[in-house]
Protein backbone atom coordinates (compact mmCIF):
# COMPACT_ATOMS: atom_id res chain seq x y z
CA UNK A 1 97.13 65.14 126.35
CA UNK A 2 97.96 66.88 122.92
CA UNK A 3 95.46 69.13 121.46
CA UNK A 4 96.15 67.07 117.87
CA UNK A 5 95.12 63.98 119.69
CA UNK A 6 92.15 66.12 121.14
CA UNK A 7 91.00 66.84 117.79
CA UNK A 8 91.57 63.52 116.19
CA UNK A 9 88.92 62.11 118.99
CA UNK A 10 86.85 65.15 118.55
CA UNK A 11 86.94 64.04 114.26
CA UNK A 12 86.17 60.22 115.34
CA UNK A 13 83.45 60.76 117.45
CA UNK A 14 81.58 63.63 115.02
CA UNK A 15 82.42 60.81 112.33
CA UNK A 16 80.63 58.15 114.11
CA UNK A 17 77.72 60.31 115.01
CA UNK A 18 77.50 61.41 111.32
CA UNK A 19 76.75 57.78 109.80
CA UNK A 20 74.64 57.00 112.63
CA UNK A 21 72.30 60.08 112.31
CA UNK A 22 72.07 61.13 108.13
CA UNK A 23 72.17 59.07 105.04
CA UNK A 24 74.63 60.92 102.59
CA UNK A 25 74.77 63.38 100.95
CA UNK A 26 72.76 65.08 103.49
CA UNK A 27 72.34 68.66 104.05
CA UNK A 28 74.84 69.71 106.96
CA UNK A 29 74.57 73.10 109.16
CA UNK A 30 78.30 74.23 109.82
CA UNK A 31 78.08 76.76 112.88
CA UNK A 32 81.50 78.72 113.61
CA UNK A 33 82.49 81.66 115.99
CA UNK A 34 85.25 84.24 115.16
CA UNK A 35 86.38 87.97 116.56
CA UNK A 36 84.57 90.52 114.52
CA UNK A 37 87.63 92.51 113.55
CA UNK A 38 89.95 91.92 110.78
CA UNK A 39 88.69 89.32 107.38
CA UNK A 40 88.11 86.00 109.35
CA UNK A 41 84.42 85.96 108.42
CA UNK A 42 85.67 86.62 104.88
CA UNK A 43 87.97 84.01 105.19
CA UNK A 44 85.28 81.42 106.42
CA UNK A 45 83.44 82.11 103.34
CA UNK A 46 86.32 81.68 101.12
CA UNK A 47 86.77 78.11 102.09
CA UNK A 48 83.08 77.62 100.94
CA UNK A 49 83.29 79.56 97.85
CA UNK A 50 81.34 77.82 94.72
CA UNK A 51 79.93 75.11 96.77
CA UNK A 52 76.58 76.20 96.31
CA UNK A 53 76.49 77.33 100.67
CA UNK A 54 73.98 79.51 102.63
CA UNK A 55 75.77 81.35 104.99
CA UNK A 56 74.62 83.74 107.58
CA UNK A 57 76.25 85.68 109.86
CA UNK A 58 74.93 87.64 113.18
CA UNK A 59 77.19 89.60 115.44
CA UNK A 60 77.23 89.26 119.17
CA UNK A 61 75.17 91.54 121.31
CA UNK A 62 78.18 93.95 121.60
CA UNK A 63 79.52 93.23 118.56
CA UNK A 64 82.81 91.75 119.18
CA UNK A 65 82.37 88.42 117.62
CA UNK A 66 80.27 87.24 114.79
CA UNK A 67 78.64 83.50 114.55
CA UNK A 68 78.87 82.43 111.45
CA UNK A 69 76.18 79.44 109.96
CA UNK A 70 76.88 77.54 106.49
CA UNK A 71 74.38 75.08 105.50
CA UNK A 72 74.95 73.20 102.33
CA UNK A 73 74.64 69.82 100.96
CA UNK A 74 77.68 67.38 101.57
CA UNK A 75 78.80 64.32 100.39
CA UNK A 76 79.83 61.67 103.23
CA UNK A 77 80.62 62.64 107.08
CA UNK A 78 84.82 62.28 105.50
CA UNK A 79 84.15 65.59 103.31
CA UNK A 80 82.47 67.61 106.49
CA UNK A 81 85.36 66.61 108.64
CA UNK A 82 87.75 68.21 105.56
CA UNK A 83 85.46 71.57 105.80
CA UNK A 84 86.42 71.69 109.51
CA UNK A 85 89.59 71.01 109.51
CA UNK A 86 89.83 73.69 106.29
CA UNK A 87 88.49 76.38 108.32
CA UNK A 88 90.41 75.67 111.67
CA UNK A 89 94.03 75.47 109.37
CA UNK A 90 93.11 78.86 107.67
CA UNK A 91 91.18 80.95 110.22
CA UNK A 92 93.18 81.84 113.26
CA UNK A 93 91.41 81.32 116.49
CA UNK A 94 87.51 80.23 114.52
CA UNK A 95 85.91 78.50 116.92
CA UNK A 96 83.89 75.71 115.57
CA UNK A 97 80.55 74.54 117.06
């Protein structure tokens, strides 16, 4: 199985849970995981820049990744797919929770 099939099921099924638990625009918590080293938080937050986002970020217990949480208010389950799929195209090797 292809991992862009993978994550076109992973996208229907968060869609589908999205208009069954929220009425939009709702308030969404975006939780990602990258390697500590380098920009990739940086480049997590640039993807949210101007949106009006609270982001936090906590390092690991050794410090070799960082978990990064953005909560801010989004339109329709369609425009928090886009965020993921922003961050996964521009940050090498995010994981997304």
């Amino acid at each position: 199985m292809s991992t862009e099939k993978n994550q076109d099921e992973f996208y229907d099924k968060l869609r589908s849970q999205l208009y069954a638990t929220a009425s939009w625009p709702s308030e969404y918590l975006y939780k990602f995981i990258v390697v500590s080293e380098g920009d990739k938080v940086q480049q997590i937050e640039t993807v949210f820049d101007n949106m009006g986002a609270v982001i936090k970020t906590k390092p690991s217990k050794n410090g070799k990744y960082t978990s990064v949480s953005i909560n801010l208010q989004m339109l329709t389950p369609e425009s928090v797919i886009e965020k993921y799929k922003e961050v996964t195209e521009n940050v090498e090797g995010v994981i997304s929770l």
